[in-house]
Each structure stands twice: as C-alpha cells, then as structure tokens.
C-alpha atoms as a PDB file:
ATOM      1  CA  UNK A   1     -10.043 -12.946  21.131  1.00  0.00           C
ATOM      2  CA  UNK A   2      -8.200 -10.350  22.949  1.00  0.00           C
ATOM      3  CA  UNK A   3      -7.428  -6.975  22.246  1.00  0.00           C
ATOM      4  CA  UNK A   4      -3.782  -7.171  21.447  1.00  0.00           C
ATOM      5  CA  UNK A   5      -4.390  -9.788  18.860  1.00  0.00           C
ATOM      6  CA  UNK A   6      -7.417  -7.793  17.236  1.00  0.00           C
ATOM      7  CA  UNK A   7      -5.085  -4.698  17.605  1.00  0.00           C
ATOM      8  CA  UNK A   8      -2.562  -6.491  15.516  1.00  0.00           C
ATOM      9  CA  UNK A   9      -5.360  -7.092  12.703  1.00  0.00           C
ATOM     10  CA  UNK A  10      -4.900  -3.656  10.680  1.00  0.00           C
ATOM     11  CA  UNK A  11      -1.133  -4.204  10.816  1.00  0.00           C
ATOM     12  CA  UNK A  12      -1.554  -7.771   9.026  1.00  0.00           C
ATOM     13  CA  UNK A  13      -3.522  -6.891   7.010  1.00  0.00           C
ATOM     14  CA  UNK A  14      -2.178  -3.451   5.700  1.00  0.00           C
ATOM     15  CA  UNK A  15       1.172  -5.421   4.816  1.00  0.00           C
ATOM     16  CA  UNK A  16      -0.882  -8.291   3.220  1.00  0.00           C
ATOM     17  CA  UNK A  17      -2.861  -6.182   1.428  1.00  0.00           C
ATOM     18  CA  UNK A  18       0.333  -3.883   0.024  1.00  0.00           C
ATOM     19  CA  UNK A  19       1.857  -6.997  -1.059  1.00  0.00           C
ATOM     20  CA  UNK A  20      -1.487  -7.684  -2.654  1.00  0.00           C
ATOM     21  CA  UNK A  21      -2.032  -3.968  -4.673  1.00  0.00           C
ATOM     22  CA  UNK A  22       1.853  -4.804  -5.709  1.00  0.00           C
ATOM     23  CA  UNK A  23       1.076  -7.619  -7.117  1.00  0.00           C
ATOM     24  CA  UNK A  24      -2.053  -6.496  -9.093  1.00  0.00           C
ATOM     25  CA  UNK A  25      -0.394  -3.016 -10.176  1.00  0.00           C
ATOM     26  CA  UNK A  26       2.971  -4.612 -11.678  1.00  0.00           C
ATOM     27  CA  UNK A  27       0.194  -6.557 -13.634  1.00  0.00           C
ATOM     28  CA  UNK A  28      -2.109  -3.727 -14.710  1.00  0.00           C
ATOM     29  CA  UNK A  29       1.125  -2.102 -15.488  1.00  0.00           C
ATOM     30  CA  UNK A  30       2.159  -4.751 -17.979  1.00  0.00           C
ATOM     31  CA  UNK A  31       2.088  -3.339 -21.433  1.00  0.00           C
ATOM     32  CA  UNK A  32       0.462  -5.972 -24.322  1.00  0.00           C
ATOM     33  CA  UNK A  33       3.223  -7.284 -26.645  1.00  0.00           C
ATOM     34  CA  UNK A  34       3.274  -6.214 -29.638  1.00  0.00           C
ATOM     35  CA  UNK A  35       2.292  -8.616 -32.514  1.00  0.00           C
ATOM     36  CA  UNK A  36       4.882  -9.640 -34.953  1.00  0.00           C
ATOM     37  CA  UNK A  37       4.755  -8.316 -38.697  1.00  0.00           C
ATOM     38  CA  UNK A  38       6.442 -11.973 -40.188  1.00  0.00           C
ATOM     39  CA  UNK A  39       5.546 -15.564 -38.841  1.00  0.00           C
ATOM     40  CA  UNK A  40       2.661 -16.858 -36.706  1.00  0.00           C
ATOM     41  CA  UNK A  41       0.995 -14.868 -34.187  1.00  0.00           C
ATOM     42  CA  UNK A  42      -0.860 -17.632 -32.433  1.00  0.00           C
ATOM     43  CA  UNK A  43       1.156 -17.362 -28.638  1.00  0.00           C
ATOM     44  CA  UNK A  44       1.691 -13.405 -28.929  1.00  0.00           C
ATOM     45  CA  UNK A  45      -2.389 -12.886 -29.293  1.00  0.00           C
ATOM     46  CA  UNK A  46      -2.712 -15.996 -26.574  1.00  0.00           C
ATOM     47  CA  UNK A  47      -0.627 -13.654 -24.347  1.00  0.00           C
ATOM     48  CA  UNK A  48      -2.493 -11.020 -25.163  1.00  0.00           C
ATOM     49  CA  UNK A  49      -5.717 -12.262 -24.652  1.00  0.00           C
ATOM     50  CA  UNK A  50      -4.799 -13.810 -21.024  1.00  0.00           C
ATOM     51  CA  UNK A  51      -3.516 -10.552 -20.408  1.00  0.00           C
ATOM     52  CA  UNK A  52      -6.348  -8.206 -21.314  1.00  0.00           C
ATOM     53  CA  UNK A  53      -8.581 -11.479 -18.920  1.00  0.00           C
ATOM     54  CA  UNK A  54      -6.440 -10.841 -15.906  1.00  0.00           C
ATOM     55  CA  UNK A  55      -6.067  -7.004 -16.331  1.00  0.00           C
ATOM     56  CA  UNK A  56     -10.298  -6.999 -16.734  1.00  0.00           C
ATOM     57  CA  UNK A  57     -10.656  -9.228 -13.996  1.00  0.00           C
ATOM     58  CA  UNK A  58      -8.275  -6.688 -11.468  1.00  0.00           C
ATOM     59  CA  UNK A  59     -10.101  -4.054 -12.746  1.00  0.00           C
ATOM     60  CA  UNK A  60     -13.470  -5.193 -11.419  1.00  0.00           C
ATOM     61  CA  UNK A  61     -11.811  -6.260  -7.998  1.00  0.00           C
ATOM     62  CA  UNK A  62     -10.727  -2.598  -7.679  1.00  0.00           C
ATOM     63  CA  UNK A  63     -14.298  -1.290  -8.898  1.00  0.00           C
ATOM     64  CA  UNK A  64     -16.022  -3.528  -5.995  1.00  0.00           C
ATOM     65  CA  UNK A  65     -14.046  -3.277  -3.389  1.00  0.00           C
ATOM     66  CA  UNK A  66     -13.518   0.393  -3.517  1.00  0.00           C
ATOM     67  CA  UNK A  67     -17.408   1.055  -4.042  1.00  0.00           C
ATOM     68  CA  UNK A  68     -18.663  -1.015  -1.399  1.00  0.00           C
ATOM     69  CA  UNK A  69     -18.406  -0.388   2.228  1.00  0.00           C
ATOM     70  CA  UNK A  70     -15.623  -2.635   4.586  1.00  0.00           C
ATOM     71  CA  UNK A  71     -18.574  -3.439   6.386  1.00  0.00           C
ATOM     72  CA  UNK A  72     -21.078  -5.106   4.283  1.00  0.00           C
ATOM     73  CA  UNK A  73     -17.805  -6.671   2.373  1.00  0.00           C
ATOM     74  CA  UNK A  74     -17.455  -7.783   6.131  1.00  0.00           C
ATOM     75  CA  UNK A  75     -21.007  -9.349   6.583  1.00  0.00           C
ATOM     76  CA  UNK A  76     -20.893 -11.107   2.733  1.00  0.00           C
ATOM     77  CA  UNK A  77     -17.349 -12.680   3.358  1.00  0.00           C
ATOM     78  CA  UNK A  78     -18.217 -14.227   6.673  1.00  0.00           C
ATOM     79  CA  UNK A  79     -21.736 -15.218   6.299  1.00  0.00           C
ATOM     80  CA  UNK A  80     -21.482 -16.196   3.227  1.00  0.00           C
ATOM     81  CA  UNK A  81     -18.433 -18.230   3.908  1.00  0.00           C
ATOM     82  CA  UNK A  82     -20.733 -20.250   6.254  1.00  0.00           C
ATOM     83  CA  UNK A  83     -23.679 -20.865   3.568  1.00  0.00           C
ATOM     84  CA  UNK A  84     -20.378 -22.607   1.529  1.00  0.00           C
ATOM     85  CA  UNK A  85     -19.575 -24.209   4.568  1.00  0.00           C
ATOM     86  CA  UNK A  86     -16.387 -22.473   5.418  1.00  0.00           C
ATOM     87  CA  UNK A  87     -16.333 -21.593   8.957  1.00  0.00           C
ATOM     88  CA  UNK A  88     -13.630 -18.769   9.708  1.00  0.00           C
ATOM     89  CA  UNK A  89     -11.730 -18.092  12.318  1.00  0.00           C
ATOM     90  CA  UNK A  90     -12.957 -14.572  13.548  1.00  0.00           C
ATOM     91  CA  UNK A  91      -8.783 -13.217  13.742  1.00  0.00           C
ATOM     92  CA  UNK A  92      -8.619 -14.687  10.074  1.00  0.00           C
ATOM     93  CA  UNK A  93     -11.564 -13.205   9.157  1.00  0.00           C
ATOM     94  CA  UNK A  94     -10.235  -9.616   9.710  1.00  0.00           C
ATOM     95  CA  UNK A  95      -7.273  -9.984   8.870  1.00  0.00           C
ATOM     96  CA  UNK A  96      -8.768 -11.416   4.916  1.00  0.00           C
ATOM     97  CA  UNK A  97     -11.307  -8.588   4.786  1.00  0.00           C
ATOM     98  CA  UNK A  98      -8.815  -6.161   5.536  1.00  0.00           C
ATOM     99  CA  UNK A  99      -6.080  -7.445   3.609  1.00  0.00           C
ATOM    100  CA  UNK A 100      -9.116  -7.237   0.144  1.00  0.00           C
ATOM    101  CA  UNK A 101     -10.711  -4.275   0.738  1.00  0.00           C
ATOM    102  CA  UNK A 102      -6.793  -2.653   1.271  1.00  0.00           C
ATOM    103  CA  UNK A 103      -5.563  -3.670  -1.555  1.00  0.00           C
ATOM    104  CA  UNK A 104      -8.141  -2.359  -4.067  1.00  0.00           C
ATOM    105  CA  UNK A 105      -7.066   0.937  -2.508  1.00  0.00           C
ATOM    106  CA  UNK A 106      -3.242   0.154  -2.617  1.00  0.00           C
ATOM    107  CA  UNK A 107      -3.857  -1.139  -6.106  1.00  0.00           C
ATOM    108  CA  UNK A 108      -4.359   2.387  -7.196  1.00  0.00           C
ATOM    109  CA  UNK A 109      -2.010   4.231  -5.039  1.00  0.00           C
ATOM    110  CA  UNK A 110       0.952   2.123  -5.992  1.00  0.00           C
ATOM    111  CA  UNK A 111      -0.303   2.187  -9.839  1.00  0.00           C
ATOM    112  CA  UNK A 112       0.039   6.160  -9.180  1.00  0.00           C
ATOM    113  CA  UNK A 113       3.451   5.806  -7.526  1.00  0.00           C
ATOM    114  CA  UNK A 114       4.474   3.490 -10.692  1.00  0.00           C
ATOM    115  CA  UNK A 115       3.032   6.237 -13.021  1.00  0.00           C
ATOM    116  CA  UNK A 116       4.634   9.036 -11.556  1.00  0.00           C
ATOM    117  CA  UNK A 117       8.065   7.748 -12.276  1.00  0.00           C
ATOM    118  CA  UNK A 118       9.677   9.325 -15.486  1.00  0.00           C
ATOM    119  CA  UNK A 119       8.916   7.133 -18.485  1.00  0.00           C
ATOM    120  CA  UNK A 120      12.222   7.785 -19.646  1.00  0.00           C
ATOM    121  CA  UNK A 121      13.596   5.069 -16.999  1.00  0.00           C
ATOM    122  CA  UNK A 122      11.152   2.663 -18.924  1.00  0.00           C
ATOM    123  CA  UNK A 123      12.303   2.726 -22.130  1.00  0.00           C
ATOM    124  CA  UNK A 124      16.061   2.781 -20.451  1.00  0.00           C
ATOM    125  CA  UNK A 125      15.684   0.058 -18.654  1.00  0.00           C
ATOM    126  CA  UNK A 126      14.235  -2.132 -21.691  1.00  0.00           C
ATOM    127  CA  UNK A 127      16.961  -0.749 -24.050  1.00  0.00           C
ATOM    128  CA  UNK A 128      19.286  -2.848 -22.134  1.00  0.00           C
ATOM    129  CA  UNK A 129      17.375  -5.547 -22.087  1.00  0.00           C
ATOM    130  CA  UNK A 130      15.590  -5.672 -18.710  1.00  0.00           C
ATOM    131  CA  UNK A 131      12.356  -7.471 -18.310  1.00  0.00           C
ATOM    132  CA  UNK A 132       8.808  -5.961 -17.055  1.00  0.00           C
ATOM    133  CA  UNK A 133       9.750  -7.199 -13.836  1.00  0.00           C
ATOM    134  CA  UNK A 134      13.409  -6.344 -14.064  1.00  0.00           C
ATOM    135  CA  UNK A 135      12.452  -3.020 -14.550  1.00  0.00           C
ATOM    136  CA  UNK A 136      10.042  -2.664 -11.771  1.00  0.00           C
ATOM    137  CA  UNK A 137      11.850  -4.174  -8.984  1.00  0.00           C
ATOM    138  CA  UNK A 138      15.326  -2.666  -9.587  1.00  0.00           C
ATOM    139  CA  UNK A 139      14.669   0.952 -10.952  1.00  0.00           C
ATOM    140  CA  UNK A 140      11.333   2.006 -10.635  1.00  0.00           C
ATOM    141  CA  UNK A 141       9.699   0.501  -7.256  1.00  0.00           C
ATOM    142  CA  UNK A 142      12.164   1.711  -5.300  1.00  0.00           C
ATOM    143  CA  UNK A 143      11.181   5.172  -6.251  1.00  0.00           C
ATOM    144  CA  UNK A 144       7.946   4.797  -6.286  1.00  0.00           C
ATOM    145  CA  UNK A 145       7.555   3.237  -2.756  1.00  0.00           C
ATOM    146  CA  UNK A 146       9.037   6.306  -1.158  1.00  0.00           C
ATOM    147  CA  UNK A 147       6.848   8.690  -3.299  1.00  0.00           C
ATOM    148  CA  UNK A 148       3.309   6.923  -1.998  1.00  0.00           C
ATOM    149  CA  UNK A 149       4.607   6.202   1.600  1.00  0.00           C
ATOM    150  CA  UNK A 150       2.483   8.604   3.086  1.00  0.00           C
ATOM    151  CA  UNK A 151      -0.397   7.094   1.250  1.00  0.00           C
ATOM    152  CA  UNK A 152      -0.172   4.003   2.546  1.00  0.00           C
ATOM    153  CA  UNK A 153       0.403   5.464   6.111  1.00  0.00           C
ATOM    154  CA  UNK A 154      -2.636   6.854   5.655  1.00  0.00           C
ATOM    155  CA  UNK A 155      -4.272   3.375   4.510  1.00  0.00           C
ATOM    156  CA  UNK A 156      -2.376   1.402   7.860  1.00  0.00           C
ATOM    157  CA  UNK A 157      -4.200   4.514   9.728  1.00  0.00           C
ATOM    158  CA  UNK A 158      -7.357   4.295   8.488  1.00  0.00           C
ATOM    159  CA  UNK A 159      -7.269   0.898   9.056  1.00  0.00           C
ATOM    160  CA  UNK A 160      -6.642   1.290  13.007  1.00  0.00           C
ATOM    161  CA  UNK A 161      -9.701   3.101  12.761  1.00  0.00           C
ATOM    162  CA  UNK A 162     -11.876   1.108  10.596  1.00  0.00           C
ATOM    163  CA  UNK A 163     -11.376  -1.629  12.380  1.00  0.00           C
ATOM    164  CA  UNK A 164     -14.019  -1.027  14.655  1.00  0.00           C
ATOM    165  CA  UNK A 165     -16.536  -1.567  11.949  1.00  0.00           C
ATOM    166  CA  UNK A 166     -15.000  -5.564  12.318  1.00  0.00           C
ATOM    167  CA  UNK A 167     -17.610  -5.954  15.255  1.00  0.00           C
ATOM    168  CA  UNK A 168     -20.464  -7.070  12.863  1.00  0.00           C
ATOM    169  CA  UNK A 169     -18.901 -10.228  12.969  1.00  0.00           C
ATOM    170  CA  UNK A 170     -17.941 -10.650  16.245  1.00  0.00           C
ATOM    171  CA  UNK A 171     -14.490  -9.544  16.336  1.00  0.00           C
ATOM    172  CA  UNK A 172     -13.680  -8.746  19.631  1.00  0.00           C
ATOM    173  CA  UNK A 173     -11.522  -5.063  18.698  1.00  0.00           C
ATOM    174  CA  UNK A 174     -11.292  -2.204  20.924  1.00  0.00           C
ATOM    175  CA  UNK A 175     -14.910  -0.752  19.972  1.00  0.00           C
ATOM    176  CA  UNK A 176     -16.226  -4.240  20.827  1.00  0.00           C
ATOM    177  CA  UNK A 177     -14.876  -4.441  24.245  1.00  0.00           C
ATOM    178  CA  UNK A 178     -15.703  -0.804  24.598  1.00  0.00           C
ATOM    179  CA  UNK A 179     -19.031  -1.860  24.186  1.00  0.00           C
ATOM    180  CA  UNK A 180     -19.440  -5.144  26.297  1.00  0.00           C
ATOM    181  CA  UNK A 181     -18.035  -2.982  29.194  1.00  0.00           C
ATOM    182  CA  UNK A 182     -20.153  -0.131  28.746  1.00  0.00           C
ATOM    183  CA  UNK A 183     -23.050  -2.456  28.739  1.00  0.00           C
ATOM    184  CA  UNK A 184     -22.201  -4.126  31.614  1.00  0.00           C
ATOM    185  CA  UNK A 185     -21.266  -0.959  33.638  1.00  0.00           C
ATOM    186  CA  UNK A 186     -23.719   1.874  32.034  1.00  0.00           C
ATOM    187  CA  UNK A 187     -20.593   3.976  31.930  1.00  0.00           C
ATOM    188  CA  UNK A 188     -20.304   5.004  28.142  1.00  0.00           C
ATOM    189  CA  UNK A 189     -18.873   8.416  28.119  1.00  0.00           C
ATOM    190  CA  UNK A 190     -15.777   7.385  30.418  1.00  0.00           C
ATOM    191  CA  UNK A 191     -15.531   3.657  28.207  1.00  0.00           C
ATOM    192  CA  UNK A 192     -15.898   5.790  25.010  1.00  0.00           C
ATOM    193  CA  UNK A 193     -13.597   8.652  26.227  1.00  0.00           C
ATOM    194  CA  UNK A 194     -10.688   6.086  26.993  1.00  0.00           C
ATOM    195  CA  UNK A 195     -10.955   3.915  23.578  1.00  0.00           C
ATOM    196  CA  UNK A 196     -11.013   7.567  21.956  1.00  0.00           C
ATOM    197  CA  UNK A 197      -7.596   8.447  23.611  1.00  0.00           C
ATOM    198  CA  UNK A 198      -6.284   4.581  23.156  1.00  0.00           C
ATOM    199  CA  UNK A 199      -7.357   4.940  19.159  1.00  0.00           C
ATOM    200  CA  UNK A 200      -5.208   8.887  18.660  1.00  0.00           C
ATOM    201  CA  UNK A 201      -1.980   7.395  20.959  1.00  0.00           C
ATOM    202  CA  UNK A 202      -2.383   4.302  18.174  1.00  0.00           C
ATOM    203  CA  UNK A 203      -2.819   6.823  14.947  1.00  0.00           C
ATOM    204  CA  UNK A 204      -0.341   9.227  16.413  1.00  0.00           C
ATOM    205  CA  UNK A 205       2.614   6.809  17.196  1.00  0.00           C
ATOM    206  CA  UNK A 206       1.938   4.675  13.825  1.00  0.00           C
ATOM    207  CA  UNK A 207       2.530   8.774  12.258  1.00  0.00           C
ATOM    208  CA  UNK A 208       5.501   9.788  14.247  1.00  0.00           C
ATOM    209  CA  UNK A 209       6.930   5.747  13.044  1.00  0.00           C
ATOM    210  CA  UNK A 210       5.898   6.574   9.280  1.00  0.00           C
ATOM    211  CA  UNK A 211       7.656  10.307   9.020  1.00  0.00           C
ATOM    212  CA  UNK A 212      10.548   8.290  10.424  1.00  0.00           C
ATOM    213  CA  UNK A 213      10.638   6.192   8.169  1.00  0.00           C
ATOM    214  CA  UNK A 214      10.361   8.697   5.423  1.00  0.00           C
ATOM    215  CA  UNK A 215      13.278  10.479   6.648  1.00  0.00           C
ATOM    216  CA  UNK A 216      15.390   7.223   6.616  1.00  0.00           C
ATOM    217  CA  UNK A 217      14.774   6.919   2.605  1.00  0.00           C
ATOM    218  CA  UNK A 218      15.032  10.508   2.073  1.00  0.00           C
ATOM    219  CA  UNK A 219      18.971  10.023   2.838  1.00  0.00           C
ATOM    220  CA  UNK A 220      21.426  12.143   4.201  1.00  0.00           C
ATOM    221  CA  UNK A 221      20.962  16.147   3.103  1.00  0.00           C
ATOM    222  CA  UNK A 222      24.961  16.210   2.898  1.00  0.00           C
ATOM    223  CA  UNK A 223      26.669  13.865   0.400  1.00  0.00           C
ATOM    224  CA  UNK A 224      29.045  13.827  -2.726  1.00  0.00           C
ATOM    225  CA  UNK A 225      28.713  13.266  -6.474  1.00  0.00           C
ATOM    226  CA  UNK A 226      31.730  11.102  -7.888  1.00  0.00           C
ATOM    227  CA  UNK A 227      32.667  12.695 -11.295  1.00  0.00           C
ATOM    228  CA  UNK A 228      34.982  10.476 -11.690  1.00  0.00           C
ATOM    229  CA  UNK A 229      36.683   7.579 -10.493  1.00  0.00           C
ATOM    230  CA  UNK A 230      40.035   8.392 -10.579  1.00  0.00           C
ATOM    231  CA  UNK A 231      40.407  12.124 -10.405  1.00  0.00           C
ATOM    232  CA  UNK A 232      38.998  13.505  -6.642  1.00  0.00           C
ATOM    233  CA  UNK A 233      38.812  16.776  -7.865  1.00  0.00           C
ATOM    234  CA  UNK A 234      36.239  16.228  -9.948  1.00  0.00           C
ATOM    235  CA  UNK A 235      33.935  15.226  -6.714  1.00  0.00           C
ATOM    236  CA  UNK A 236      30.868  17.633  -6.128  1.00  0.00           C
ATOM    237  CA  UNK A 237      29.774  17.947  -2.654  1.00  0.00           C
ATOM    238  CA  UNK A 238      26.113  18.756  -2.002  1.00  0.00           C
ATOM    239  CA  UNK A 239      24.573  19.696   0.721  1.00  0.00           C
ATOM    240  CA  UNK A 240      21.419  21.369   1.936  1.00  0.00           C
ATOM    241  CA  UNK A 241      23.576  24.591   3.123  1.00  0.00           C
ATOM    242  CA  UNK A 242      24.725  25.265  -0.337  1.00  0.00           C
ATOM    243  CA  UNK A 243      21.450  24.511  -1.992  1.00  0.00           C
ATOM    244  CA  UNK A 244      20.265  27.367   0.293  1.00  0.00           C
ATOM    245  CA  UNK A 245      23.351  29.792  -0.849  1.00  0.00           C
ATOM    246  CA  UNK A 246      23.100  29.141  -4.192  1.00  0.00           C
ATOM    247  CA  UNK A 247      19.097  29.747  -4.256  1.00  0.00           C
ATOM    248  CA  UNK A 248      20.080  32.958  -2.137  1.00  0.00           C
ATOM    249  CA  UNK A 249      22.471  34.237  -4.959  1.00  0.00           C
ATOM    250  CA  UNK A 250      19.682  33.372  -7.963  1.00  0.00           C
ATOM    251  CA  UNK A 251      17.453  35.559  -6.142  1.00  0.00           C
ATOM    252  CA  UNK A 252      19.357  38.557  -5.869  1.00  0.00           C
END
C-alpha cells in the first residue's frame, strides 16, 4: 500500500463513520410510542420492545468502542477476522476500524447537536404532522450539523493522527514508512522530523478547509427579513454594522 492511499484512510472513514453516528443517533433519538388507552396493544408494545433492543444494543456499541483503545479494537478486528476465516484487505481494514471506533464518538456528538436544538421545533414539527424522520432531516439536522462541525473536525483530525496506531496490522501509513526508512537508513530524527511536519501541514490544511466551511453555513452577515410579501416597506435589513450600533446605543 502506498502512502496516498493510507493517507486517504481517515478521510473514508471519518465520512463513513458520520454517516454511521447519524444513523445510530436519529435512532437513540426515537421516542417510544405511546400505548393506546382503547383497543389492542399487541404491535405498539412489539414496537416498543424492538425499540428499547436496538436502542440497548447502540448503547453498548458506544460503551465499547469509546472505552477501548483504536488499537487493540485494531488487533481484535483483524486477527480475529482471520481465526473466522475472513482475510481483509489491509486498506479495508482501516478504513472499517476507523469508520467503528468514529462513530461511537460521532454517535454522541451528533446526539448532542440533536439535543441542543430547541424542543419547541419538536413538538412543531409533529403538530403538523411530520414524522421522526421528517422532523430530523428537514428542521432539526440542518441545525444541528453546523452546531457540532467543529467536533467532527476535530474527530477527521484526530483521525489523521491516530492513524499511525494502524501499523499493528501492517498498514503501510506515514508512521510505517517512517519507520521502514529509518530502519533501513539509521536516520530517525531527520525521518521523524519530516513525518512530524507532513502530519501539522495535513491537520493544519484539513483546519483552515473546516473554518471554511463553517463560514459558508454561517451565511452572509448582511441580509433582509421579508415582513411581508406584498408591502416592501415592511422589509428589515440586518446586518452586522447595525447589530454593532444598536449594541453601542444599549450600552450607553
């Protein structure tokens, strides 16, 4: 394996592993339905019980995976793939330890970013008759995704890092190759020195991408309310320079 395709590893598998602690915090999100107070009850407490299963069952994923180290979850996955007979590819390897240990971590973070919403724009969303998922994907994700980006920046960044740990099972990453050349040409402070610099350009452009980004979904500071949509003159503009006047005036 080369070093561009290892390098791409913590990429894959931050993205699989967001769509992954999605996934399982829209479920642990999921409130139980209420039972009924006339007829049968039978598929409402079936629902209930599946449910409370896979919300138990997420639960401990999240426990393991955030209280064991990447790289004995590393050594178990791979090696113990082989005692099954499953021989993986070292590239998918990473990428599927990554991608698990991530998400227990994004799990929680995007669970947080869920939480933090207003629970008014819950209980707004079902009064007109949206579902669960309704509700999530058009009115509260959204919001939540920009509140925890620089959480899971932080995740894709520790990742780059982490990475390294990947060598236990061969993966030939940066640290890897850092070490087969020092080996080979007892020169480990200048080998060492160089993947140090390589690693901080890699954390430091994946920042200066992510506060982009962060920016972009902030919007524009200058833009205008629409009272109404036939009368202009009830248009408010806002912008940061009034925010700054008016905050000037409440102060005096």
């Amino acid at each position: 394996m080369t070093i561009p395709g290892a390098s791409s590893s913590p990429l894959t598998g931050t993205a699989l592993s967001f769509a992954l602690g999605l996934l399982v915090a829209i479920i642990r999100t999921i409130a139980l339905p209420e039972k009924k107070k006339t007829g049968s009850n039978v598929g409402v407490t079936l629902r209930r019980g599946l449910l409370r299963l896979a919300q138990l069952l997420m639960n401990v994923y999240i426990q393991v995976f955030r209280g064991t180290p990447m790289i004995v979850q590393a050594v178990v996955i791979y090696y113990g793939a082989q005692y099954a007979g499953v021989y993986m590819d070292t590239t998918f390897a990473a990428i599927f330890i990554i991608s698990i240990n991530t998400g227990a971590y994004m799990a929680e973070i995007i669970r947080g970013g869920i939480v933090s919403v207003d629970k008014g724009q819950f209980e707004a969303a079902h009064a007109i008759g949206m579902t669960h998922w309704q509700t999530m994907t058009t009115v509260v994700l959204p919001q939540a995704i920009r509140n925890i980006l620089p959480s899971v920046g932080n995740e894709l960044i520790v990742n780059i890092k982490d990475s390294s740990v990947l060598n236990v099972i061969s993966v030939s990453e940066l640290f890897f190759q850092a070490k087969s050349a020092a080996g080979t040409y007892y020169r480990y402070f200048e080998v060492y020195f160089i993947i140090a610099v390589i690693y901080l350009i890699l954390t430091l452009s994946v920042s200066a991408i992510l506060r982009a980004v962060e920016k972009k979904m902030d919007g524009p500071d200058n833009y205008v309310i629409h009272g109404s949509q036939s009368d202009s003159r009830a248009d408010i503009k806002v912008s940061v320079e009034n925010e700054k006047e008016a905050v000037k005036r409440w102060n005096v």
